[in-house]
PDB file of N, CA and C in Angstrom:
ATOM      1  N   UNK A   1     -13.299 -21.220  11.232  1.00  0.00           N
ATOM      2  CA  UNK A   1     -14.369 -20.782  12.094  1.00  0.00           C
ATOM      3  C   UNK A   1     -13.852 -20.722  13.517  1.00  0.00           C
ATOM      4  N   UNK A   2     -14.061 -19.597  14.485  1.00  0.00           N
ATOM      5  CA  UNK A   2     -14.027 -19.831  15.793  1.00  0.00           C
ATOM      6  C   UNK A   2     -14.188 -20.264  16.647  1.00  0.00           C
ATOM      7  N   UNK A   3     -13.682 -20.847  17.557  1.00  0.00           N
ATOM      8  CA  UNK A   3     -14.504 -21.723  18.552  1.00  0.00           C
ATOM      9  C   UNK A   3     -15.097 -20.798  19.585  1.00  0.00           C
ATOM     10  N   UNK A   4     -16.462 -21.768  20.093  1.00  0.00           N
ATOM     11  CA  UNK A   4     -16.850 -21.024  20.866  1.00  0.00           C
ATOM     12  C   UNK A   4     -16.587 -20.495  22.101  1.00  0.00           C
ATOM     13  N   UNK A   5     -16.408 -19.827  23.204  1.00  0.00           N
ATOM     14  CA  UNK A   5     -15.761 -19.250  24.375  1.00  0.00           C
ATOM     15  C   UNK A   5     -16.526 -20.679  25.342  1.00  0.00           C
ATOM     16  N   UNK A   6     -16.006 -20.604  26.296  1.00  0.00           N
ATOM     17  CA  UNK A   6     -16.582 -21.388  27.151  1.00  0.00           C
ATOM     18  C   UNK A   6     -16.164 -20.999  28.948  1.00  0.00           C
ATOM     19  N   UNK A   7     -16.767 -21.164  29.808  1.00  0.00           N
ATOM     20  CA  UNK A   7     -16.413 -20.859  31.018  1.00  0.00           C
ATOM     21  C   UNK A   7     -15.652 -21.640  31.719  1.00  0.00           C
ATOM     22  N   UNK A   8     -15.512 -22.716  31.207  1.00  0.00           N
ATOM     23  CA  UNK A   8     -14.152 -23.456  31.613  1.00  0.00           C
ATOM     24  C   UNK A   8     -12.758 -23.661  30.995  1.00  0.00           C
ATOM     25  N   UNK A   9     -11.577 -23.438  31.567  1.00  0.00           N
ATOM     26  CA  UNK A   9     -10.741 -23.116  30.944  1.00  0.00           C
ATOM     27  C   UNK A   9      -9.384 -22.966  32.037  1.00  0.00           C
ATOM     28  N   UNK A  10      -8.597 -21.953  32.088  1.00  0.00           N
ATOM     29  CA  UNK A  10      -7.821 -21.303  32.654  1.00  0.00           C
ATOM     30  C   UNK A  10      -8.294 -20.519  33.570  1.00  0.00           C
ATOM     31  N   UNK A  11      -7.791 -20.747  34.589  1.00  0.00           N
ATOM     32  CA  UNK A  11      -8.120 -19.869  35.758  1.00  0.00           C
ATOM     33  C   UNK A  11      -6.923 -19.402  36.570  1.00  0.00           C
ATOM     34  N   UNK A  12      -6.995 -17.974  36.940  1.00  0.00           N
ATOM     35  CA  UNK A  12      -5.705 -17.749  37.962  1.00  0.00           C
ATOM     36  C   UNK A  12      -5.272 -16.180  37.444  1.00  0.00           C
ATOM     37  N   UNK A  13      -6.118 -16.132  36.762  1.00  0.00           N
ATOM     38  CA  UNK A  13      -6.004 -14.446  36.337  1.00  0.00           C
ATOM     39  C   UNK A  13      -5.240 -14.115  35.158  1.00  0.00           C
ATOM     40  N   UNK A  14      -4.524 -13.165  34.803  1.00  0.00           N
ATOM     41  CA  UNK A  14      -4.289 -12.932  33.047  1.00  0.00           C
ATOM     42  C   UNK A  14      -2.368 -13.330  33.414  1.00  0.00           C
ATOM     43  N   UNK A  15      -1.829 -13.881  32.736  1.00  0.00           N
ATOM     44  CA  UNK A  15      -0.743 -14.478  33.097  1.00  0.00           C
ATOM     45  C   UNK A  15       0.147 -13.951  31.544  1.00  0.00           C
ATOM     46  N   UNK A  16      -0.606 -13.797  30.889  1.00  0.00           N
ATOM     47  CA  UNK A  16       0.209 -13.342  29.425  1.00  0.00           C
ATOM     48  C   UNK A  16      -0.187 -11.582  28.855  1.00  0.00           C
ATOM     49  N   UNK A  17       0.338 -11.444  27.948  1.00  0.00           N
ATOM     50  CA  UNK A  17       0.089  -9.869  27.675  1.00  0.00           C
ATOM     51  C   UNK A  17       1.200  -9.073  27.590  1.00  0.00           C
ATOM     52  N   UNK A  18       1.190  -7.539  27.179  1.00  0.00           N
ATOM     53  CA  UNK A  18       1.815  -6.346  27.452  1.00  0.00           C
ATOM     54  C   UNK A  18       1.562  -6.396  28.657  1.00  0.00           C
ATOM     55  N   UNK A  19       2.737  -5.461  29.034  1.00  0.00           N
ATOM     56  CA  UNK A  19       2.853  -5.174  30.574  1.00  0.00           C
ATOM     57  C   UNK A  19       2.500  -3.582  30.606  1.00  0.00           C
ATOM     58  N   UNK A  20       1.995  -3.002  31.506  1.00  0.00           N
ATOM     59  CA  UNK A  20       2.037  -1.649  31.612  1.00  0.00           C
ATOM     60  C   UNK A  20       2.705  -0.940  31.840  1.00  0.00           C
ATOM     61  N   UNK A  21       3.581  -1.444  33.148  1.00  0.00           N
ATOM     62  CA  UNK A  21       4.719  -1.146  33.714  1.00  0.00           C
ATOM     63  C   UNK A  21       5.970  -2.270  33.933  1.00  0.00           C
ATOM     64  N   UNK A  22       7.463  -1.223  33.472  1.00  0.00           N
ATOM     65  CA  UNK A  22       8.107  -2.220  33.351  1.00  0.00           C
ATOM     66  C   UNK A  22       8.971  -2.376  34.454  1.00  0.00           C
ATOM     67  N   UNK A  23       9.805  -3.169  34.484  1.00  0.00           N
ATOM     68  CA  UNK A  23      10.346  -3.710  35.605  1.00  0.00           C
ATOM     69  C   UNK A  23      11.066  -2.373  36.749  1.00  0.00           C
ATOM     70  N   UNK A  24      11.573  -0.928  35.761  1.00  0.00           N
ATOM     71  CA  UNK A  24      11.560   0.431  36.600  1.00  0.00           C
ATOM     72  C   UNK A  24      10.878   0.850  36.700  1.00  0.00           C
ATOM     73  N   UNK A  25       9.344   0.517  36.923  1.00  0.00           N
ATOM     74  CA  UNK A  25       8.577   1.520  36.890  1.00  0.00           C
ATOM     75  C   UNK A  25       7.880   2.614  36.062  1.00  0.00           C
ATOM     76  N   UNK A  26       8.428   2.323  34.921  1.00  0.00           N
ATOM     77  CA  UNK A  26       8.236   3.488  34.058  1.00  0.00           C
ATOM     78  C   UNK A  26       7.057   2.981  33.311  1.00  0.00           C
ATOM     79  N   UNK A  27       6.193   4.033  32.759  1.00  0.00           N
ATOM     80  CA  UNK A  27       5.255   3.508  31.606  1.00  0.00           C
ATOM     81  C   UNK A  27       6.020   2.718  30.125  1.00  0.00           C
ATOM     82  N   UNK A  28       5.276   1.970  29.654  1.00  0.00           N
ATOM     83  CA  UNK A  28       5.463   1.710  28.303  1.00  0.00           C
ATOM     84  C   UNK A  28       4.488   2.344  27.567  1.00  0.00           C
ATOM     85  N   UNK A  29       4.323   2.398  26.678  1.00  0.00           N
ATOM     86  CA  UNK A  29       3.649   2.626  25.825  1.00  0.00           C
ATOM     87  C   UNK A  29       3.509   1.892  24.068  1.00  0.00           C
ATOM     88  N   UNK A  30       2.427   1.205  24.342  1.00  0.00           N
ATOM     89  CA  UNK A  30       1.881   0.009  23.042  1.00  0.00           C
ATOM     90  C   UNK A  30       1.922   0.839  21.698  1.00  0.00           C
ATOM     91  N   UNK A  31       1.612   0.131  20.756  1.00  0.00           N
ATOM     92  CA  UNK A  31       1.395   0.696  19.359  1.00  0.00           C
ATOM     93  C   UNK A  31       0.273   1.600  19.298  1.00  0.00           C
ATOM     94  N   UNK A  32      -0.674   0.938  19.792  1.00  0.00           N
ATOM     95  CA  UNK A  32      -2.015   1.444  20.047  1.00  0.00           C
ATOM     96  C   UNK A  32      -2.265   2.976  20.209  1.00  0.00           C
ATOM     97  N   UNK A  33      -1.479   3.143  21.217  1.00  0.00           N
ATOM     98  CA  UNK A  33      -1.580   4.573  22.474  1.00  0.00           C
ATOM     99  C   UNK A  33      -0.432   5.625  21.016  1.00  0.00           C
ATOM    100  N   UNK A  34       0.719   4.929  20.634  1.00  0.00           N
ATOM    101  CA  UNK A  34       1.964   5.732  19.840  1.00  0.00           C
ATOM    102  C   UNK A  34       0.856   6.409  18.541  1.00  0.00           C
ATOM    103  N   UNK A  35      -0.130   5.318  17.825  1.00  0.00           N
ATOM    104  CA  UNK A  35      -0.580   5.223  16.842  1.00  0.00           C
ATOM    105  C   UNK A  35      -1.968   6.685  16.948  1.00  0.00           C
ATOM    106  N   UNK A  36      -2.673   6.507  18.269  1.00  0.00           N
ATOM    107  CA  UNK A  36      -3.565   7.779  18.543  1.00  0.00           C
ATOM    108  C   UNK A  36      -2.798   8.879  18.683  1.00  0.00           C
ATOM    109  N   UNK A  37      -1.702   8.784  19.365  1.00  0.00           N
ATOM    110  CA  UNK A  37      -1.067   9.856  19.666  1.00  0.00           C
ATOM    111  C   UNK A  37      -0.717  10.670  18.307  1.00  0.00           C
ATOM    112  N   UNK A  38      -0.386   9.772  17.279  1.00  0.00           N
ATOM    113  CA  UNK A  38       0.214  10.322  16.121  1.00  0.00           C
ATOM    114  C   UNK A  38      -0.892  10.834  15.128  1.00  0.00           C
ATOM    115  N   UNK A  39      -2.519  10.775  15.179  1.00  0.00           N
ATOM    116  CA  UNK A  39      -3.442  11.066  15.132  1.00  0.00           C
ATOM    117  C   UNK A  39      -3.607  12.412  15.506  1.00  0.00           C
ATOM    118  N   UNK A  40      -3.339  12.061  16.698  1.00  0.00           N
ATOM    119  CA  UNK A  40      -3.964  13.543  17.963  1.00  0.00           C
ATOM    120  C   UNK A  40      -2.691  14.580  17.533  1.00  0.00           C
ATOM    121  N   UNK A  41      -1.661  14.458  16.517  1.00  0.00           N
ATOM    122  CA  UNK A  41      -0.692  15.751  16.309  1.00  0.00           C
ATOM    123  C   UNK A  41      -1.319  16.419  15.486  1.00  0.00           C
ATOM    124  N   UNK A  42      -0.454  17.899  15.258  1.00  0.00           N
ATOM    125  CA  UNK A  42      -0.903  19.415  14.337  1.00  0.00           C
ATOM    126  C   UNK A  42      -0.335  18.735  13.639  1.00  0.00           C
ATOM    127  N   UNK A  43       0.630  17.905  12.990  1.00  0.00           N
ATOM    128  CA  UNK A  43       1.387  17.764  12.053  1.00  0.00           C
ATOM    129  C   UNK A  43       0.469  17.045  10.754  1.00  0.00           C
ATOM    130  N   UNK A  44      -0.289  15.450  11.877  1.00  0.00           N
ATOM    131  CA  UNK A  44      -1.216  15.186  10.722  1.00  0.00           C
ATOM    132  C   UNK A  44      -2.428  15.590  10.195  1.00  0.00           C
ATOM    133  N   UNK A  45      -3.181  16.744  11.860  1.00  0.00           N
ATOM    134  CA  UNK A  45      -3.863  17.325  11.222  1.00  0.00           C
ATOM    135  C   UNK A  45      -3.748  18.602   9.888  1.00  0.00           C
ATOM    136  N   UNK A  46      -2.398  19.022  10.172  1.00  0.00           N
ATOM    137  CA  UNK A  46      -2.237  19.941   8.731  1.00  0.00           C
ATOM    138  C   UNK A  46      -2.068  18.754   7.462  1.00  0.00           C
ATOM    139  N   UNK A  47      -1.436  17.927   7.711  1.00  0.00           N
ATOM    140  CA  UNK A  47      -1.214  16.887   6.370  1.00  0.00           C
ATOM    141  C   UNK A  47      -2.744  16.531   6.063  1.00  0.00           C
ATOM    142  N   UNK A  48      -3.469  16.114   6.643  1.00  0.00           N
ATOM    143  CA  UNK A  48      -5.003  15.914   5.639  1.00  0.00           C
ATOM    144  C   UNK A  48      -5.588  16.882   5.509  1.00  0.00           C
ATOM    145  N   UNK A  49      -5.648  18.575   5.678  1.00  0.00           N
ATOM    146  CA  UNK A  49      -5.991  19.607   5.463  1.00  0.00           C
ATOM    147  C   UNK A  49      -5.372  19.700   3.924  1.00  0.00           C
ATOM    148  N   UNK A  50      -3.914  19.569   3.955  1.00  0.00           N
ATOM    149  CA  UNK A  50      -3.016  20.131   3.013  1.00  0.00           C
ATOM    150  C   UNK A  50      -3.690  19.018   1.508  1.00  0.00           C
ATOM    151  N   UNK A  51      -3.465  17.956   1.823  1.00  0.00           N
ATOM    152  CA  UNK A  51      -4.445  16.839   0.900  1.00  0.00           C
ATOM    153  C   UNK A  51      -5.856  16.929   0.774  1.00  0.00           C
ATOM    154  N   UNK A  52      -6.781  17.447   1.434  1.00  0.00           N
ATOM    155  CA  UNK A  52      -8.353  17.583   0.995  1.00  0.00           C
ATOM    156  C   UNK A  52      -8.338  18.943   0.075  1.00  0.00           C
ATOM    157  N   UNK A  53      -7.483  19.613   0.615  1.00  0.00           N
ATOM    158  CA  UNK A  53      -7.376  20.943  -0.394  1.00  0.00           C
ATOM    159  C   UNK A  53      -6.803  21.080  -1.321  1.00  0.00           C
ATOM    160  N   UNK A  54      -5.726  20.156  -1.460  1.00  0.00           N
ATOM    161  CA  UNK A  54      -5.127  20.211  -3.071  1.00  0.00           C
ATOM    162  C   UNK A  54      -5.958  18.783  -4.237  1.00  0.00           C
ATOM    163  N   UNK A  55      -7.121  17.856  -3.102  1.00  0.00           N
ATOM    164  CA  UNK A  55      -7.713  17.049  -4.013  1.00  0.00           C
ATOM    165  C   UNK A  55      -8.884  18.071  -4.214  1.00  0.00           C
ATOM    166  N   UNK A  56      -9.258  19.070  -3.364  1.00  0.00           N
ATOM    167  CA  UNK A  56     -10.638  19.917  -3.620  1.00  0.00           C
ATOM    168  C   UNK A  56     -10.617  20.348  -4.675  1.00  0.00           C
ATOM    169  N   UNK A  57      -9.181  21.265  -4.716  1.00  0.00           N
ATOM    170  CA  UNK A  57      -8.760  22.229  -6.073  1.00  0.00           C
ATOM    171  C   UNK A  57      -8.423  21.464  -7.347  1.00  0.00           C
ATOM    172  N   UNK A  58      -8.025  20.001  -7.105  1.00  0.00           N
ATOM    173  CA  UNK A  58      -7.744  19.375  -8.590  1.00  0.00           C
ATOM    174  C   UNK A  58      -9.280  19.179  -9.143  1.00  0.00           C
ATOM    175  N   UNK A  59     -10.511  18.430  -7.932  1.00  0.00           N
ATOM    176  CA  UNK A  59     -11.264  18.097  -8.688  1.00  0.00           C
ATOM    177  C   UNK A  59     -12.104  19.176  -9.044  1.00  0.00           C
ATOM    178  N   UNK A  60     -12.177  20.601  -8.595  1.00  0.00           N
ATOM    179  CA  UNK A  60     -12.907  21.768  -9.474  1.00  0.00           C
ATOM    180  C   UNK A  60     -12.060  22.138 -10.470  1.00  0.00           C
ATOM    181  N   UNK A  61     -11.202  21.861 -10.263  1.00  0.00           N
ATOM    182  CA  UNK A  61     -10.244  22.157 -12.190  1.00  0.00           C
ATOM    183  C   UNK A  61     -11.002  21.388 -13.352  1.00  0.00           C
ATOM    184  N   UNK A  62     -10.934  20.158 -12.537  1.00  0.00           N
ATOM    185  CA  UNK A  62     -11.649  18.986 -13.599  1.00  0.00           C
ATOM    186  C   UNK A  62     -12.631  19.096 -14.340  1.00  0.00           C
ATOM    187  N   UNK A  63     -13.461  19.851 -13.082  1.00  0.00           N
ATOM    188  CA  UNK A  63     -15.384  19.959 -13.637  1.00  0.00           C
ATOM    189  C   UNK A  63     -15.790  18.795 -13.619  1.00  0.00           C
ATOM    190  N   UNK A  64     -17.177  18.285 -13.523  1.00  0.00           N
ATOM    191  CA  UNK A  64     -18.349  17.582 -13.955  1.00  0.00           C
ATOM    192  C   UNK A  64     -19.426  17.609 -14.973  1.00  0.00           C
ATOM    193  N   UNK A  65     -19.472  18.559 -15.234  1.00  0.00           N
ATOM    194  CA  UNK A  65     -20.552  18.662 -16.593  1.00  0.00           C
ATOM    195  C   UNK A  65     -19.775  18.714 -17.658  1.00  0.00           C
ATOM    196  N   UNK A  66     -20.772  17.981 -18.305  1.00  0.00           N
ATOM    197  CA  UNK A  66     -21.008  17.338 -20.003  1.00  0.00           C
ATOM    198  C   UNK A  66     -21.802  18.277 -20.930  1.00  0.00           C
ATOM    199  N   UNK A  67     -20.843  18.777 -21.585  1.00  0.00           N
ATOM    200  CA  UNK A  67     -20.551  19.559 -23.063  1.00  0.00           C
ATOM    201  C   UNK A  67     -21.653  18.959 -24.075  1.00  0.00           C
ATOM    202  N   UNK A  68     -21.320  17.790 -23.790  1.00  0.00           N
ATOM    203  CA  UNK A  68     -22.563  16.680 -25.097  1.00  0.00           C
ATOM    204  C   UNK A  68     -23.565  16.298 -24.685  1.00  0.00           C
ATOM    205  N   UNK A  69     -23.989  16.288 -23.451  1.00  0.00           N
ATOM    206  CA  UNK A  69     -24.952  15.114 -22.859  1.00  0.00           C
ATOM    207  C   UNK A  69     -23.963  13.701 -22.747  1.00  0.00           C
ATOM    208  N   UNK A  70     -23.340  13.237 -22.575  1.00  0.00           N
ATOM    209  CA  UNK A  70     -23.038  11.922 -22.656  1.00  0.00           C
ATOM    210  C   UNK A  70     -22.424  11.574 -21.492  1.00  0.00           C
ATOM    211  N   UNK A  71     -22.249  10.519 -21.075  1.00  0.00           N
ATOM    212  CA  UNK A  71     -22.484  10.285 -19.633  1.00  0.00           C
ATOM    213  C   UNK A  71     -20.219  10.658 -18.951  1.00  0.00           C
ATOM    214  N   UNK A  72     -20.458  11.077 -18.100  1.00  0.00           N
ATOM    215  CA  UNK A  72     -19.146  11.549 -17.286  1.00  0.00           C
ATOM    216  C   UNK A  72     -18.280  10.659 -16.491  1.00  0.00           C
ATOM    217  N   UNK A  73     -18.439   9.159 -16.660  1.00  0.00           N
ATOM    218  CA  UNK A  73     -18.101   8.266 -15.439  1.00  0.00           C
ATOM    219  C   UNK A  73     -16.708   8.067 -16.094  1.00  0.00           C
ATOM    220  N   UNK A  74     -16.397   8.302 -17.257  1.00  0.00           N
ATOM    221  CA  UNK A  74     -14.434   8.194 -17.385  1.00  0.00           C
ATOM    222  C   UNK A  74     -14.241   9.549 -16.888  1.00  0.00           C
ATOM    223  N   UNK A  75     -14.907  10.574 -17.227  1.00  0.00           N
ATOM    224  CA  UNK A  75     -14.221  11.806 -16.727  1.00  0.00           C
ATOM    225  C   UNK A  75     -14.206  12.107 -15.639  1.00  0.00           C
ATOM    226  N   UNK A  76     -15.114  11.360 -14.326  1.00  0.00           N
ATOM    227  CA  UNK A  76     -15.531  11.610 -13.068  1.00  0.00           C
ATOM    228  C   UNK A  76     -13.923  10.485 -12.467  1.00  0.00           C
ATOM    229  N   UNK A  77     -13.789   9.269 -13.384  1.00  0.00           N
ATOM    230  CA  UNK A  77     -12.742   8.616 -12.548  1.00  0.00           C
ATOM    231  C   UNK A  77     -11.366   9.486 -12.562  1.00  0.00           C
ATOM    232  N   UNK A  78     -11.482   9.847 -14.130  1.00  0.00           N
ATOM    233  CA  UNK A  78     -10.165  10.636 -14.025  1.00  0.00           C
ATOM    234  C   UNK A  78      -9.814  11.583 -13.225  1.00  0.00           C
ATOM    235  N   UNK A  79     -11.032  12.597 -13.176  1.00  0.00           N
ATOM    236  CA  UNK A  79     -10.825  13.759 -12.120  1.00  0.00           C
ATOM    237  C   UNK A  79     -10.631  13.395 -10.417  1.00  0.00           C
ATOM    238  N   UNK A  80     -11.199  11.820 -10.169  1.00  0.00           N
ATOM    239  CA  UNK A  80     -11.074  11.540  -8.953  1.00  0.00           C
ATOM    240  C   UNK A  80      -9.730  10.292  -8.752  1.00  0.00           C
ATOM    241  N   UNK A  81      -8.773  10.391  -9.759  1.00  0.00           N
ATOM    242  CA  UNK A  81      -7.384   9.848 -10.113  1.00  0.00           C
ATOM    243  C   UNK A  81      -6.762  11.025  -9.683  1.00  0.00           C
ATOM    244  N   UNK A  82      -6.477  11.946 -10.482  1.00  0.00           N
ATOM    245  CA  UNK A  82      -5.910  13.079 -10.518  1.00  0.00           C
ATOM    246  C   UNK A  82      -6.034  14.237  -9.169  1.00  0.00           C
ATOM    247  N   UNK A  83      -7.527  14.275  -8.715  1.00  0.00           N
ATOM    248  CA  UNK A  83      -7.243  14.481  -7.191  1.00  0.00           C
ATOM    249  C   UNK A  83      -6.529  13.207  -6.290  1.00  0.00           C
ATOM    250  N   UNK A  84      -6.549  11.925  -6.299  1.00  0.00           N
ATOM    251  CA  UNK A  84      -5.432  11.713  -5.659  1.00  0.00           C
ATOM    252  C   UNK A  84      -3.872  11.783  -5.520  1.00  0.00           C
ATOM    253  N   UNK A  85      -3.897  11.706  -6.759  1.00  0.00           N
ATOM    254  CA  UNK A  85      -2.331  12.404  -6.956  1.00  0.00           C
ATOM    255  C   UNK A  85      -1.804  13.530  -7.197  1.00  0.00           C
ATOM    256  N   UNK A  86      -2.889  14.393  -6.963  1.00  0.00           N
ATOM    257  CA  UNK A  86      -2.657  16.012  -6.590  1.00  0.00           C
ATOM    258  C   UNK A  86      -2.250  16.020  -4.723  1.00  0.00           C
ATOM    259  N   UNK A  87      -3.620  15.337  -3.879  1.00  0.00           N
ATOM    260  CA  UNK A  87      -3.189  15.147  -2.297  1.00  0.00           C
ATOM    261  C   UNK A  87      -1.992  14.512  -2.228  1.00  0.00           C
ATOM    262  N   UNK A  88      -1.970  13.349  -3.177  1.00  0.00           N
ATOM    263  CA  UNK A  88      -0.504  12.453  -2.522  1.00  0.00           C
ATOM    264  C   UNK A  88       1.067  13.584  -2.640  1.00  0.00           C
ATOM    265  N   UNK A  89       0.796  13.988  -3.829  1.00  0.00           N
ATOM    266  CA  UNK A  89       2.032  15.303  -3.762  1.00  0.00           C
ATOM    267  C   UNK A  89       2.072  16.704  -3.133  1.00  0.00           C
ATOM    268  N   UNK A  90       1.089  16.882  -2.636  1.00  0.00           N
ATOM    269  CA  UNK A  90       0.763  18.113  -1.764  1.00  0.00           C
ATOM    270  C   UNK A  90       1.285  18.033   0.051  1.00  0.00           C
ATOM    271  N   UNK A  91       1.069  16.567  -0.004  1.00  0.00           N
ATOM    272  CA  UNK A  91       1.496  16.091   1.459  1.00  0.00           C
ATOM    273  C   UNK A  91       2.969  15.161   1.305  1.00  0.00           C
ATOM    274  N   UNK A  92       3.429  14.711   0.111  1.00  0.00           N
ATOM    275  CA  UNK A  92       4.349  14.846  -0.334  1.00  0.00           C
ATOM    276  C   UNK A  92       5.772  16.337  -0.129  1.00  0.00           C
ATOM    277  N   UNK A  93       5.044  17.313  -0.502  1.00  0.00           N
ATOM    278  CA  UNK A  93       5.718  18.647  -0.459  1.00  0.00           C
ATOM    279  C   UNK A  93       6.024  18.916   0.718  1.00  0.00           C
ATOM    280  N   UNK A  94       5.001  18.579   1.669  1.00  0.00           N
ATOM    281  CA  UNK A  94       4.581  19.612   3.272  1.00  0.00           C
ATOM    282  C   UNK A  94       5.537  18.897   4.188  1.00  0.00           C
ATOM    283  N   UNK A  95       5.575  16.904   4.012  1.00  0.00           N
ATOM    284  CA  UNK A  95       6.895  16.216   4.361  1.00  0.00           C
ATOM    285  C   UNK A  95       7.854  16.844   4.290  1.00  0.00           C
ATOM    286  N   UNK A  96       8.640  17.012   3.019  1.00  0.00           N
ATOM    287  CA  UNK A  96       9.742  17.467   2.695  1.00  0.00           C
ATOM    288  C   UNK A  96       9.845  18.681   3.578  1.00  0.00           C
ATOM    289  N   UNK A  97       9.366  19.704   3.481  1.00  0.00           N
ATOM    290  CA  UNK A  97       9.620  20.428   3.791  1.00  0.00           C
ATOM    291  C   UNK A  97       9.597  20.809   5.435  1.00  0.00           C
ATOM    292  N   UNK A  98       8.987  19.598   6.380  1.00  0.00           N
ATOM    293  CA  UNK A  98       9.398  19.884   7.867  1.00  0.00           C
ATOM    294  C   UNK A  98      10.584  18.616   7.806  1.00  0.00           C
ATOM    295  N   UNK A  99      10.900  17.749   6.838  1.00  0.00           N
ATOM    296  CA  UNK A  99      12.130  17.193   7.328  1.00  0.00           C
ATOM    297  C   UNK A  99      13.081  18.269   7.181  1.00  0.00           C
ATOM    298  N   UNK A 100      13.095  19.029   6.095  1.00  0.00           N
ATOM    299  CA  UNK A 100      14.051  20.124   5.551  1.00  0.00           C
ATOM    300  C   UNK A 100      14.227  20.658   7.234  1.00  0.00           C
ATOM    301  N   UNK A 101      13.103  21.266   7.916  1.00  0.00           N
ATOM    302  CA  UNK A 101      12.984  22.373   9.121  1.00  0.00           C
ATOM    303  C   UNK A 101      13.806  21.456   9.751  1.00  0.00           C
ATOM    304  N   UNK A 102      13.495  20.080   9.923  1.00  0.00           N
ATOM    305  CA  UNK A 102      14.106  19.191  11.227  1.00  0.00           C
ATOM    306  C   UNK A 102      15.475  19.322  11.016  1.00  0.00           C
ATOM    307  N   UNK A 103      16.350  19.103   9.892  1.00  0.00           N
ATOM    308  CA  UNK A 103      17.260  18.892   9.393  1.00  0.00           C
ATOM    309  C   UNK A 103      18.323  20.063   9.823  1.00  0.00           C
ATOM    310  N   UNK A 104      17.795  21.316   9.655  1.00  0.00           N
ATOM    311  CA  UNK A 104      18.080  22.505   9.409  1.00  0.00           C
ATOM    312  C   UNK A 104      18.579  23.036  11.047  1.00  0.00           C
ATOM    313  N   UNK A 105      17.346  22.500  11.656  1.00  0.00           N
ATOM    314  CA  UNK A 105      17.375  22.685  13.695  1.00  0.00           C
ATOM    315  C   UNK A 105      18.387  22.000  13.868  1.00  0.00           C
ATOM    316  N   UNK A 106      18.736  20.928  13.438  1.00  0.00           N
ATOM    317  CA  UNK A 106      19.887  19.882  13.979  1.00  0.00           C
ATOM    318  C   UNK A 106      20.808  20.512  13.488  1.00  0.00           C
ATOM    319  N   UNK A 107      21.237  20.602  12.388  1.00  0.00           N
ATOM    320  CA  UNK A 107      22.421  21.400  12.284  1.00  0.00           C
ATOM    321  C   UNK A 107      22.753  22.968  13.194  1.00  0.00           C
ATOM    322  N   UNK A 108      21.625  23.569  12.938  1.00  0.00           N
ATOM    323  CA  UNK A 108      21.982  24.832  14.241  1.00  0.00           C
ATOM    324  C   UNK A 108      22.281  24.466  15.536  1.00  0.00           C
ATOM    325  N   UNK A 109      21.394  23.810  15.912  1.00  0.00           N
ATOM    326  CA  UNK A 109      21.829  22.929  17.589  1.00  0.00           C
ATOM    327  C   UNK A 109      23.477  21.756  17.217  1.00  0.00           C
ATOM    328  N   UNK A 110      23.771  21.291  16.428  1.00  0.00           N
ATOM    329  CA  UNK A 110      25.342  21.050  16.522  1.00  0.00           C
ATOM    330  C   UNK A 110      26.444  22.059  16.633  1.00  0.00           C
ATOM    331  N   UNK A 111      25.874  22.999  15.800  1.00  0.00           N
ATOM    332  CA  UNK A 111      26.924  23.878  15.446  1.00  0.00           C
ATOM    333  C   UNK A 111      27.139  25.113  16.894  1.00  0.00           C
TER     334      UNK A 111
END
């Protein structure tokens, strides 16, 4: 359990922490700020595009309706198994293939 905060304590201002700026002047930058940033790219917004659309298309392959009447909850898990590992290899593919691009630039820029 936590203890409770109290107004007595340490005084003298914040003495521990990340720093903002480091001893040149320069920014740092925390996990925090790296972690939005990597959010805020085209790269991951195409990677969860590329995964909602290859789990969209697995689970209309699948279907939902029942042939017999009888209830769909193994066939609903399976189809929602199988869309994940349709996204996980779809963004799987889209990886590969900008390391391939990265790979490919570096060698032209050596050569």
């Amino acid at each position: 359990m936590a203890k409770k905060a109290t107004g007595k304590g340490k005084s003298g201002g914040k003495k521990s922490g990340a720093k903002a700026k480091g001893s040149s002047g320069s920014k740092r930058m925390d996990a925090g700020d790296a972690f939005v940033k990597l959010l805020q790219s085209p790269l991951a917004a195409e990677l969860v595009a590329v995964a909602a659309t290859a789990a969209l298309a697995s689970l209309a392959e699948h279907g939902f309706t029942s042939k017999d009447g009888t209830s769909t909850g193994k066939r609903a898990g399976r189809a929602v198994k199988a869309a994940g590992k349709a996204a996980a290899s779809a963004v799987g593919r889209r990886l590969g293939n900008e390391i391939d691009e990265i790979r490919k630039a570096a060698k032209t820029a050596k050569a």
